[in-house]
N, C-alpha and C. Protein backbone atom coordinates (compact mmCIF):
# COMPACT_ATOMS: atom_id res chain seq x y z
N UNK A 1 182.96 -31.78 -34.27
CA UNK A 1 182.07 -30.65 -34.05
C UNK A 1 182.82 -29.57 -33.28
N UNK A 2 182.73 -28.57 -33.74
CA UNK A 2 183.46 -27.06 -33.48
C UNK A 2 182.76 -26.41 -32.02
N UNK A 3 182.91 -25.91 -31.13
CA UNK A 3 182.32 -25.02 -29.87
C UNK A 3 181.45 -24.37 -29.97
N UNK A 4 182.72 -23.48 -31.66
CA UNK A 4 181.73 -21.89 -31.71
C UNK A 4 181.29 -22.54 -32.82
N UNK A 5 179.95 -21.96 -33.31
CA UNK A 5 179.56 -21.70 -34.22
C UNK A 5 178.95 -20.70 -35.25
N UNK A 6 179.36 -19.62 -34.44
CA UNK A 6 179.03 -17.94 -35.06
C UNK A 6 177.66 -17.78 -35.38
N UNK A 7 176.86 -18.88 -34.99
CA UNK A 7 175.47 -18.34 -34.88
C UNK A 7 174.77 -17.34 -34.18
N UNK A 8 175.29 -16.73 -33.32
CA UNK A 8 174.78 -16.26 -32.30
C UNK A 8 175.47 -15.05 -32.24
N UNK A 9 176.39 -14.57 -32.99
CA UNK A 9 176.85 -13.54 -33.53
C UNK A 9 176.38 -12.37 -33.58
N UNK A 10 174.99 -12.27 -33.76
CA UNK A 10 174.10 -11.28 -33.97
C UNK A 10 173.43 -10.82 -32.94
N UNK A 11 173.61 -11.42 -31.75
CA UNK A 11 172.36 -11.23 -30.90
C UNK A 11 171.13 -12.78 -31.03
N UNK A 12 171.85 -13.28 -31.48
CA UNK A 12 170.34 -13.90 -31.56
C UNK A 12 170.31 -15.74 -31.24
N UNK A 13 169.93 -16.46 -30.56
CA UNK A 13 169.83 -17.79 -30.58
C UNK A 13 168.89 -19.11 -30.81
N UNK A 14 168.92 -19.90 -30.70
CA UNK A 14 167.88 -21.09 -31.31
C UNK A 14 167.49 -21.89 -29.68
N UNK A 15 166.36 -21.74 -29.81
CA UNK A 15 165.31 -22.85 -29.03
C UNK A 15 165.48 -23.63 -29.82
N UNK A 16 164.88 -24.78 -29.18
CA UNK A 16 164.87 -26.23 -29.34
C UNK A 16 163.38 -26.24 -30.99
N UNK A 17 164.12 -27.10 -31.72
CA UNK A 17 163.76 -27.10 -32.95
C UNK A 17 163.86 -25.92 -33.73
N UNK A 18 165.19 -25.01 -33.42
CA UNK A 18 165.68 -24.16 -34.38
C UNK A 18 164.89 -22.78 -34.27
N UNK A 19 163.97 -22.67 -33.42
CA UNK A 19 162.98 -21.45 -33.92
C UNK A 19 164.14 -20.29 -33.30
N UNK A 20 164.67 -19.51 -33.94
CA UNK A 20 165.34 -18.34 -33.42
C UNK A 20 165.06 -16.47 -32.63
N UNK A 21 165.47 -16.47 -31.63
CA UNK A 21 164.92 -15.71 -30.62
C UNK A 21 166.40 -15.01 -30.22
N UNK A 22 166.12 -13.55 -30.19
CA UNK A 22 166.84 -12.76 -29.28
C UNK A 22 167.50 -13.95 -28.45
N UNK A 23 168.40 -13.47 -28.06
CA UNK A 23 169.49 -13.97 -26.55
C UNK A 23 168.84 -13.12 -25.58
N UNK A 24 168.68 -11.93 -25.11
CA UNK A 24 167.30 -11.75 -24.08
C UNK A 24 166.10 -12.07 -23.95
N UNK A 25 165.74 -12.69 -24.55
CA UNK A 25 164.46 -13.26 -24.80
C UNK A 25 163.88 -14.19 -23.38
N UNK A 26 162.80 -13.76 -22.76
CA UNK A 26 162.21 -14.58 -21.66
C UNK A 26 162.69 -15.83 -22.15
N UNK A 27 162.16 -16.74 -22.62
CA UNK A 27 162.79 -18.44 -22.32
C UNK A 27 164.74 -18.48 -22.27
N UNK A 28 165.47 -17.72 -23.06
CA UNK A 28 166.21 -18.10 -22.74
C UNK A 28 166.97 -17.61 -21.37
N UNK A 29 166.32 -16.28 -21.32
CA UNK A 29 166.85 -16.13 -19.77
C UNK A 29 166.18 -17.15 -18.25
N UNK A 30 164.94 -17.84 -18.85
CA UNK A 30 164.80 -19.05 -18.00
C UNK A 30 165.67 -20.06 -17.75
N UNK A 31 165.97 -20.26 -18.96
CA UNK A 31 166.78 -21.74 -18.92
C UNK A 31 168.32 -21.48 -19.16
N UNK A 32 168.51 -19.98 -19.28
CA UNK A 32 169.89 -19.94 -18.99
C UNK A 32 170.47 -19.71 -17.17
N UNK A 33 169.21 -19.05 -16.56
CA UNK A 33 169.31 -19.50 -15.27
C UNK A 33 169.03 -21.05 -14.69
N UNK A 34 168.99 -21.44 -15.32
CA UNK A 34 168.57 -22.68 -15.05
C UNK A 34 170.31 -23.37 -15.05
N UNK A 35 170.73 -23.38 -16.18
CA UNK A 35 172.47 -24.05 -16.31
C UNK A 35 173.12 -23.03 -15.08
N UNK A 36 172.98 -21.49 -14.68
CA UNK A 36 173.33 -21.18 -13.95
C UNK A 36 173.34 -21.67 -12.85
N UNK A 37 172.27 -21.99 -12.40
CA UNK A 37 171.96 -22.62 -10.79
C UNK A 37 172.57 -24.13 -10.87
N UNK A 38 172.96 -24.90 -12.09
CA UNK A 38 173.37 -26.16 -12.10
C UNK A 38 174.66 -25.90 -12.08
N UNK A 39 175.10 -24.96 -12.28
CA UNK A 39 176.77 -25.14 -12.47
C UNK A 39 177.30 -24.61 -10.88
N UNK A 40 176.03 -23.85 -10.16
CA UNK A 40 176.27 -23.50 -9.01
C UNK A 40 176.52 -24.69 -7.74
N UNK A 41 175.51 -25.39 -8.49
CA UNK A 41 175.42 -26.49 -7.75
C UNK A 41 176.50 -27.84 -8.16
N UNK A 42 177.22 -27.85 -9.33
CA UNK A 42 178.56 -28.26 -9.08
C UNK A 42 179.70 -27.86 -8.41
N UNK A 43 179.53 -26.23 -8.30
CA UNK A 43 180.70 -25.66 -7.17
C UNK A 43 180.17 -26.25 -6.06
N UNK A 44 179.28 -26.21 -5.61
CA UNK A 44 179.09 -26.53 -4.29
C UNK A 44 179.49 -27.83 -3.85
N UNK A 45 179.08 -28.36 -4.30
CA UNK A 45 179.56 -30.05 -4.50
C UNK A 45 180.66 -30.40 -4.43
N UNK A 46 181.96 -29.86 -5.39
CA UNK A 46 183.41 -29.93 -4.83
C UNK A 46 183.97 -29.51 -3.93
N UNK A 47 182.64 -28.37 -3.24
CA UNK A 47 183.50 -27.88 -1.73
C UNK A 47 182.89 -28.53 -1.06
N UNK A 48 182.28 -29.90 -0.73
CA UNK A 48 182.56 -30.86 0.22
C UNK A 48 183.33 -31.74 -0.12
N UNK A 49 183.34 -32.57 2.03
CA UNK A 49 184.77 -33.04 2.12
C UNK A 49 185.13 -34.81 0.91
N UNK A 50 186.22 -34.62 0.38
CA UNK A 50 186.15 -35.72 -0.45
C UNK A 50 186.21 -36.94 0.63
N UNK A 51 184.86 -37.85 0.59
CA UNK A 51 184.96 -38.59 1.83
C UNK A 51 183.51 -39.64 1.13
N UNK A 52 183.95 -40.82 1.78
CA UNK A 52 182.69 -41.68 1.72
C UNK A 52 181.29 -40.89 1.93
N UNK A 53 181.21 -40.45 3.27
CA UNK A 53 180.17 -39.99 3.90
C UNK A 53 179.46 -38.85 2.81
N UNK A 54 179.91 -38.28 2.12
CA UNK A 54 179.08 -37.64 0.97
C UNK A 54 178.58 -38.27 -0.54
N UNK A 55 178.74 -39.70 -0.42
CA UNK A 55 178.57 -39.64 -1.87
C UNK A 55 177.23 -40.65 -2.13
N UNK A 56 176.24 -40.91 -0.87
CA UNK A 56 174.86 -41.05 -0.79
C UNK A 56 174.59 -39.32 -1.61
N UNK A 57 174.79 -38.45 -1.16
CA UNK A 57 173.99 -37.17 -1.55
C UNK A 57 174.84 -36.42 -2.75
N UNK A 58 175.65 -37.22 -2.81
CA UNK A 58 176.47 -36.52 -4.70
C UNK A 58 175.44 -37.75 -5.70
N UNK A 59 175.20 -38.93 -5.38
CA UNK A 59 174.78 -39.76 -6.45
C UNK A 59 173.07 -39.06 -6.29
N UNK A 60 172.77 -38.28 -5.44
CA UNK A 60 171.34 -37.21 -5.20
C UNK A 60 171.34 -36.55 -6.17
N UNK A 61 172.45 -35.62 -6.24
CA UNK A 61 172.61 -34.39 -7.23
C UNK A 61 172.92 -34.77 -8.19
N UNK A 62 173.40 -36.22 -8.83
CA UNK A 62 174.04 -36.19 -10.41
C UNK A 62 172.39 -36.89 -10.76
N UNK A 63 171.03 -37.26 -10.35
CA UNK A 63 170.12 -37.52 -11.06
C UNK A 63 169.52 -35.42 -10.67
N UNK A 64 169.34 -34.80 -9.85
CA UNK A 64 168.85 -33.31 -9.34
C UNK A 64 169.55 -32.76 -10.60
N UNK A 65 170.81 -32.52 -10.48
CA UNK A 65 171.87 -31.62 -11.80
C UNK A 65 170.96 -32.24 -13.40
N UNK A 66 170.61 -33.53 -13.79
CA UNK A 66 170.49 -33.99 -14.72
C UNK A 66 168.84 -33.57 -15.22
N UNK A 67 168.16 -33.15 -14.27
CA UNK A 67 166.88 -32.61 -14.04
C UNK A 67 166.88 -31.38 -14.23
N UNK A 68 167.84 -31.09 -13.66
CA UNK A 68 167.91 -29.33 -14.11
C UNK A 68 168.01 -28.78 -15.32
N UNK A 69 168.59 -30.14 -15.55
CA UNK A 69 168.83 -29.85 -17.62
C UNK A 69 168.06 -29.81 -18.12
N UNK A 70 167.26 -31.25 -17.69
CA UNK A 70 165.66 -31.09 -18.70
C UNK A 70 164.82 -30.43 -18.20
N UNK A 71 164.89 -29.37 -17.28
CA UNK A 71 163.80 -28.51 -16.96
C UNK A 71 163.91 -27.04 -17.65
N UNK A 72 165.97 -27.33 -18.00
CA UNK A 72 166.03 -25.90 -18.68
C UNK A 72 165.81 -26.62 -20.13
N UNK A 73 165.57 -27.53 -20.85
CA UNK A 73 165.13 -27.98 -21.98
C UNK A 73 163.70 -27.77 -22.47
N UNK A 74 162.91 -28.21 -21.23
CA UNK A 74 161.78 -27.37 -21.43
C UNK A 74 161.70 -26.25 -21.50
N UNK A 75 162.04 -25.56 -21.13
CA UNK A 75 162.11 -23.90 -20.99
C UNK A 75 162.71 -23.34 -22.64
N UNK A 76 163.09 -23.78 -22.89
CA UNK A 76 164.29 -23.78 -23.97
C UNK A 76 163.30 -24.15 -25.58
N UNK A 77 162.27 -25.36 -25.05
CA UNK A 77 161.31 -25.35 -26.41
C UNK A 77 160.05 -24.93 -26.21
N UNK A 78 159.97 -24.17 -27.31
CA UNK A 78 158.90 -23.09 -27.79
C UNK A 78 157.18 -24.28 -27.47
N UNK A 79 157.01 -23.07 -27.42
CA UNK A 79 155.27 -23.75 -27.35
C UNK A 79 154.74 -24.04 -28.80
N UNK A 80 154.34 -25.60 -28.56
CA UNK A 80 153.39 -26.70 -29.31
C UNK A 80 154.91 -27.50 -30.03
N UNK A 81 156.05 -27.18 -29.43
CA UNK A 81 157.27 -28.28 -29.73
C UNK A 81 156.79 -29.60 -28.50
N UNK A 82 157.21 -30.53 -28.97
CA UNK A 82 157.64 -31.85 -28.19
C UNK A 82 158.71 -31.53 -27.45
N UNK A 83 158.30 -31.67 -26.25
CA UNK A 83 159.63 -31.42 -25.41
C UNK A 83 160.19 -33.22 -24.99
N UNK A 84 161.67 -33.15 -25.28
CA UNK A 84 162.34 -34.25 -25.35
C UNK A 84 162.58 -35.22 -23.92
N UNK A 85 162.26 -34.71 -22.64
CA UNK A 85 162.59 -34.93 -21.59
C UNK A 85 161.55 -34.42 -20.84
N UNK A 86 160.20 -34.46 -20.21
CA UNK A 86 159.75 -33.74 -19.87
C UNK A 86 159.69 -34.03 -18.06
N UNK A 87 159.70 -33.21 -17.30
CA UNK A 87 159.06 -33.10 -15.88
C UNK A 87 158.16 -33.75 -15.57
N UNK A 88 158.07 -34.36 -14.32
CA UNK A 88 156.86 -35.21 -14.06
C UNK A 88 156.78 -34.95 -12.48
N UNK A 89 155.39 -35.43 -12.32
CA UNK A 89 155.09 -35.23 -10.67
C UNK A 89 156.20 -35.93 -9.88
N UNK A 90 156.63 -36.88 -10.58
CA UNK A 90 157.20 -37.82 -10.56
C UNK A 90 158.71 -37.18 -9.12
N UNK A 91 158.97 -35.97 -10.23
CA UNK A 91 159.72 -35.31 -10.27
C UNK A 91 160.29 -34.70 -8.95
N UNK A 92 159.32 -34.35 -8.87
CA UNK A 92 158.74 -32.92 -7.68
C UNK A 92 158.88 -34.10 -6.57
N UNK A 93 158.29 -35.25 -6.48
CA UNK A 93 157.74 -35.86 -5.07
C UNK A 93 159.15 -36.56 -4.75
N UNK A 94 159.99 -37.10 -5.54
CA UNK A 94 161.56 -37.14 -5.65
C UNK A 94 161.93 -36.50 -4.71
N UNK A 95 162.01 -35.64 -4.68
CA UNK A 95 162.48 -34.36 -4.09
C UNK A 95 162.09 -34.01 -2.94
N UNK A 96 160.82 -33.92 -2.81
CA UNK A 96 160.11 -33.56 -1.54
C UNK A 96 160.14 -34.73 0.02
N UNK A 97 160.65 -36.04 -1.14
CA UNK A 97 161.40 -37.18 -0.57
C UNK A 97 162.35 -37.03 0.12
N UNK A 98 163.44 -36.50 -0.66
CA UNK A 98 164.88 -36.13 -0.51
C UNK A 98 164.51 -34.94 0.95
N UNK A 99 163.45 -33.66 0.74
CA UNK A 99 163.70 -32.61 1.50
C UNK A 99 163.57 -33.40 3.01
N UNK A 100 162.36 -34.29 3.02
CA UNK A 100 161.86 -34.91 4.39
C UNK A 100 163.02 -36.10 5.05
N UNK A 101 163.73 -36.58 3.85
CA UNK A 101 164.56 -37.44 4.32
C UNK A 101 166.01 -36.70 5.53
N UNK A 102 166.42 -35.79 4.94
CA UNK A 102 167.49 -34.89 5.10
C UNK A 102 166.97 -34.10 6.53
N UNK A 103 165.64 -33.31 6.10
CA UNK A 103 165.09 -32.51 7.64
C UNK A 103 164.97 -33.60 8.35
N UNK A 104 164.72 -34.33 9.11
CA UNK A 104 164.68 -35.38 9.61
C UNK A 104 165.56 -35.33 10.76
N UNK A 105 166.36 -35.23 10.35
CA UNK A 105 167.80 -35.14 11.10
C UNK A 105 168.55 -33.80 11.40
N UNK A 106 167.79 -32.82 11.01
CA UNK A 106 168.16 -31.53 11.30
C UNK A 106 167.31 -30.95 12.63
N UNK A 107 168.02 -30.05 13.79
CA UNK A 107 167.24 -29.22 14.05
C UNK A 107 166.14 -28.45 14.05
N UNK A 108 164.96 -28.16 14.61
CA UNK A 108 163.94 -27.26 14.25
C UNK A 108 164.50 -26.23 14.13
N UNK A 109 163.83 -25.37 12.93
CA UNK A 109 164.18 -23.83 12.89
C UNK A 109 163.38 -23.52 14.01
N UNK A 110 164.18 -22.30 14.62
CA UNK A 110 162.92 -21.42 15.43
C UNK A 110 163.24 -20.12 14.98
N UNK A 111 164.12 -19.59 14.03
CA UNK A 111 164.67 -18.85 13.63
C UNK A 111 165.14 -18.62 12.41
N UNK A 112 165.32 -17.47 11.55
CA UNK A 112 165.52 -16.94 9.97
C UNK A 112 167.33 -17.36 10.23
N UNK A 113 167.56 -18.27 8.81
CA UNK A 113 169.22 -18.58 9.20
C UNK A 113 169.73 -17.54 8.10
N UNK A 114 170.90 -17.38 8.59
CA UNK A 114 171.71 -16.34 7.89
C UNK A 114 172.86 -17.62 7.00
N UNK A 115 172.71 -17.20 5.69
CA UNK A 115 173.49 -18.14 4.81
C UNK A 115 174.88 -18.01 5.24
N UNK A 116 175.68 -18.74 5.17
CA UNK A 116 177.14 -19.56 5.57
C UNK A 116 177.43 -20.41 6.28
N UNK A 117 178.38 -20.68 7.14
CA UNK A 117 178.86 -21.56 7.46
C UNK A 117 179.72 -22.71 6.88
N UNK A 118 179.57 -23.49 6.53
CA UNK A 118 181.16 -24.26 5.69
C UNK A 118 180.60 -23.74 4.45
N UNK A 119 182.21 -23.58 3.62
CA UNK A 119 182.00 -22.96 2.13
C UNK A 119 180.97 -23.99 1.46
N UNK A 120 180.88 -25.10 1.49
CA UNK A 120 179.56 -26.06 0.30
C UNK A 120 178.64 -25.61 1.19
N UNK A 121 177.91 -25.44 2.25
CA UNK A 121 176.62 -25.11 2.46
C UNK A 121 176.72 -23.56 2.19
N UNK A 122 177.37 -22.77 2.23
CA UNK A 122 177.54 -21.46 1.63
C UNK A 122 177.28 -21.45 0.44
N UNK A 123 177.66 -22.32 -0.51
CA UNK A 123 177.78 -22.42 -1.79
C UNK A 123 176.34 -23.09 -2.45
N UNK A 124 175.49 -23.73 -1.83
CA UNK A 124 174.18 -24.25 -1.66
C UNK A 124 173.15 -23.19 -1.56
N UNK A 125 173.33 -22.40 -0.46
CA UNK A 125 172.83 -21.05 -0.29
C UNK A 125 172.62 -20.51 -1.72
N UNK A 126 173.79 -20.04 -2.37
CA UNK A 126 173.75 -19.19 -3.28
C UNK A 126 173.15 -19.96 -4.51
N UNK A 127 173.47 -21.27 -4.61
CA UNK A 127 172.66 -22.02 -5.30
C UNK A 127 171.15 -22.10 -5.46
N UNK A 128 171.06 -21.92 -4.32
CA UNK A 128 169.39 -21.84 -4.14
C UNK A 128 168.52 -20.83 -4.56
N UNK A 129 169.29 -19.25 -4.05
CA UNK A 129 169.32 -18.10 -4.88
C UNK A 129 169.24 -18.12 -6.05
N UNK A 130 169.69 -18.61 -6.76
CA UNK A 130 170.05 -18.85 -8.71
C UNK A 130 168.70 -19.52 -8.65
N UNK A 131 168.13 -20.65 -7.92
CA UNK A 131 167.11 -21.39 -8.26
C UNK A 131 166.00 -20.81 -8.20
N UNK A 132 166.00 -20.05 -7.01
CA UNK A 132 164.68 -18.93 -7.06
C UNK A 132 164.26 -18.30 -8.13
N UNK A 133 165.81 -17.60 -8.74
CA UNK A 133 165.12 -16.61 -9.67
C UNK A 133 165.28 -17.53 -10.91
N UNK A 134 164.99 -18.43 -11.41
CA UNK A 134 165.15 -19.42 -12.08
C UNK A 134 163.50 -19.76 -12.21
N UNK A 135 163.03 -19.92 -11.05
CA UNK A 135 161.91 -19.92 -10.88
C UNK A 135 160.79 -18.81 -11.12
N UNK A 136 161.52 -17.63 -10.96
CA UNK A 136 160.54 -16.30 -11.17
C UNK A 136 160.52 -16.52 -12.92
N UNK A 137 161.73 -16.44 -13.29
CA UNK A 137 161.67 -16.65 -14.48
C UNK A 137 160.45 -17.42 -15.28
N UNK A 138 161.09 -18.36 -14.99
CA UNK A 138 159.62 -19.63 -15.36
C UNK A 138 158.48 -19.31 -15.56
N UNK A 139 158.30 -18.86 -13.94
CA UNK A 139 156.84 -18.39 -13.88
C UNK A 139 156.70 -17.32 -14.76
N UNK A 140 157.50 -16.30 -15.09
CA UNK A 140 157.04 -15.06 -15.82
C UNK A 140 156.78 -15.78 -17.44
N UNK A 141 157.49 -16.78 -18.24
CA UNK A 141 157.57 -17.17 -19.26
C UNK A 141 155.94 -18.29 -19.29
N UNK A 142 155.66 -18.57 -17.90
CA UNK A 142 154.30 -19.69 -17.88
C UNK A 142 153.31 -18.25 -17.99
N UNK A 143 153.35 -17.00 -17.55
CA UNK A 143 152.65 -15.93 -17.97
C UNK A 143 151.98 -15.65 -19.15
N UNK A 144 152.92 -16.08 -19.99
CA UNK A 144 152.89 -15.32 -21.36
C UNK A 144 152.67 -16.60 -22.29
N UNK A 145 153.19 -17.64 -22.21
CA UNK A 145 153.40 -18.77 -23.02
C UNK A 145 152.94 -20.51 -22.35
N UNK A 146 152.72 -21.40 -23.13
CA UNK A 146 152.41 -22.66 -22.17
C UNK A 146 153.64 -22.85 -21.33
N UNK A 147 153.31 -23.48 -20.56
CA UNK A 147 155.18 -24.17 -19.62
C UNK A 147 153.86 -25.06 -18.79
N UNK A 148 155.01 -26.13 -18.62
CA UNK A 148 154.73 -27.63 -18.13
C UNK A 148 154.51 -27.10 -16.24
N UNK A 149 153.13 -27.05 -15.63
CA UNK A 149 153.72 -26.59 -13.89
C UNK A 149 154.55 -27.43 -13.53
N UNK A 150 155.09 -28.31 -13.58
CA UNK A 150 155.49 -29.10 -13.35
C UNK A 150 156.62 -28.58 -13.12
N UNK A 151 157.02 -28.37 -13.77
CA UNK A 151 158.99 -27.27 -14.14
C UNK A 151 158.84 -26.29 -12.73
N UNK A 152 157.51 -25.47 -12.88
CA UNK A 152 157.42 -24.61 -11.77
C UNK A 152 157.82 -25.25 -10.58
N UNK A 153 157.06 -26.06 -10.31
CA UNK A 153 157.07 -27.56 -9.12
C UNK A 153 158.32 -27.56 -8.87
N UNK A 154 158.93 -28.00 -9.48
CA UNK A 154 160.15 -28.76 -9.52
C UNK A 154 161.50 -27.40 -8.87
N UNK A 155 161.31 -26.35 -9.76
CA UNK A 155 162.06 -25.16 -9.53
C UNK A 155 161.74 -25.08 -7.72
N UNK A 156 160.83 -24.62 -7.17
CA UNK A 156 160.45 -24.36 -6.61
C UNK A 156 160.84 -25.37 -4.77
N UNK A 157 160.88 -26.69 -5.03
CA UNK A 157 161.25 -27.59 -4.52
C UNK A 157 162.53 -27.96 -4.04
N UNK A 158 163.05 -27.53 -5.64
CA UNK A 158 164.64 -27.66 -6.03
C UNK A 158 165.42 -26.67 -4.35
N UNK A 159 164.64 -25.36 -4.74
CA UNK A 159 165.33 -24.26 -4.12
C UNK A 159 165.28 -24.28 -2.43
N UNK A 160 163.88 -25.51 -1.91
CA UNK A 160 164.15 -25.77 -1.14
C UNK A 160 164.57 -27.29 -0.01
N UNK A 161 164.93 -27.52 -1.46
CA UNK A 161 166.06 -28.86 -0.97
C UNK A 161 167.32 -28.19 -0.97
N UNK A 162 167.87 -27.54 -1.71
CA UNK A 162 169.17 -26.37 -1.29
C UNK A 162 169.46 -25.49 0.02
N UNK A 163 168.30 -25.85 0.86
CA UNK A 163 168.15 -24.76 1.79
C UNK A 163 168.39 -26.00 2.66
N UNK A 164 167.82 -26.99 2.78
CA UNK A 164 167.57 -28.38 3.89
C UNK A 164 169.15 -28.75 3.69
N UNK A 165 169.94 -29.07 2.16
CA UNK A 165 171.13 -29.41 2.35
C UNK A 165 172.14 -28.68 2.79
N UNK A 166 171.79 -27.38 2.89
CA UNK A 166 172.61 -26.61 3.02
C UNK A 166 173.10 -26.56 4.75
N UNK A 167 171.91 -26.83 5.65
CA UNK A 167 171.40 -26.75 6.79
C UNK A 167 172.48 -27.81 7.45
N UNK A 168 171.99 -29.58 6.53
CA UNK A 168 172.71 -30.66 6.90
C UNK A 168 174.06 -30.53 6.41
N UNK A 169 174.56 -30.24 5.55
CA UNK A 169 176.37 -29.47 5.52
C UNK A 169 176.38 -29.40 6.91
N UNK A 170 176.29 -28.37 7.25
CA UNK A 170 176.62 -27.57 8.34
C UNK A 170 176.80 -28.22 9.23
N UNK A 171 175.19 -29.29 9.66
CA UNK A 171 175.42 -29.86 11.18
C UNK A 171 176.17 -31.32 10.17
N UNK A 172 176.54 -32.17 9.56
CA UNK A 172 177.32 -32.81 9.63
C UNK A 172 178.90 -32.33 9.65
N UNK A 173 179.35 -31.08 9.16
CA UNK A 173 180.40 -30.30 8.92
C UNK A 173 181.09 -29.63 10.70
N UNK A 174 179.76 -30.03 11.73
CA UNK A 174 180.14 -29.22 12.75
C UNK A 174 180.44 -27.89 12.59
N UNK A 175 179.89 -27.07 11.47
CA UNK A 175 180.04 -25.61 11.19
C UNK A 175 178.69 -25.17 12.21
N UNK A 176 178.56 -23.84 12.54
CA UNK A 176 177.95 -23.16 13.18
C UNK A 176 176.59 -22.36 11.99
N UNK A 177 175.61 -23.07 12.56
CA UNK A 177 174.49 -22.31 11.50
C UNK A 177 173.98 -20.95 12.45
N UNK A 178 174.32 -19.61 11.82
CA UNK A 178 174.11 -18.15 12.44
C UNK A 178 172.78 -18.07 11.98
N UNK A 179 171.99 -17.57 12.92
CA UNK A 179 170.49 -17.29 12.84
C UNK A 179 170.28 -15.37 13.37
N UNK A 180 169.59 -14.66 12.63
CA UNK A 180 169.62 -13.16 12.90
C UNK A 180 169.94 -12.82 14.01
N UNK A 181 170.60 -11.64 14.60
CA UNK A 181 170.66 -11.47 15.59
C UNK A 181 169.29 -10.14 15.82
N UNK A 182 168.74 -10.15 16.99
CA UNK A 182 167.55 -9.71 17.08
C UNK A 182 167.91 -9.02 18.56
């Protein structure tokens, strides 16, 4: 099987079961932010330290990254298709698992943090960013067309488990988390 396939040549690409749509087209700019924010979130990932101590929360992200797929899969098939993978509450509470497990051990905010500090929680940051508007997306495409809330859920969650890991980088990294100056 070949890369290219000159389908898309024209401007134009295939949702899931072939139905063909503009390349600007709301769903695919959903779920092409969607691989965006996943590939963000593999940079981030190689900029932590290669070390035992990270790979409880890399074996996190290779089922999170694998979710992201099928959330941009949903996004990706047209309404009254079978979606092949679908989202589940299941999903979301995963996660909201993960966020409580991680805060736990973090600091109280008392304060708006300013993104950086070690390049992978920097890189989490911006990840999270991609996930947001990943999420506006969504929502604008659940506007107009069915979408699973669930996906919403999940987006939404996603962006702030990126924010909690980003946090724990830092204080396991001994990096300095900058909060506004006021």
């Amino acid at each position: 099987m070949k890369i290219y396939t000159k389908s898309g040549d024209k401007g134009e690409t295939s949702l899931v079961a072939g139905v063909r749509v503009p390349k600007f087209a709301d769903r695919v700019e959903a779920y092409g932010t969607c691989d965006e924010a996943n590939s963000q979130i593999g940079l981030a990932l190689s900029l932590l330290p290669a070390t035992e101590a990270w790979q409880e929360l890399q074996d996190v992200f290779h089922i999170i990254q694998t979710k992201l797929f099928h959330v941009g899969a949903e996004l990706a098939t047209p309404e009254g298709k079978k979606v092949g993978w679908p989202i589940g509450e299941e999903d979301v509470t995963f996660l909201e698992e993960q966020i409580d497990k991680l805060d736990a051990g973090l600091p109280m905010l008392t304060n708006f943090i300013l993104p950086g500090g070690h390049p992978a929680a920097a890189a989490f940051h911006i990840a999270r960013t991609v996930v947001r508007r990943a999420e506006r997306k969504a929502v604008h495409v659940a506007q107009q067309e069915q979408v699973n809330p669930a996906v919403v859920k999940y987006l939404n969650r996603l962006s702030d488990y990126l924010f909690v890991v980003a946090r724990h980088v830092n204080k396991e990294t001994g990096s300095v988390e900058k909060t506004l100056h006021e």
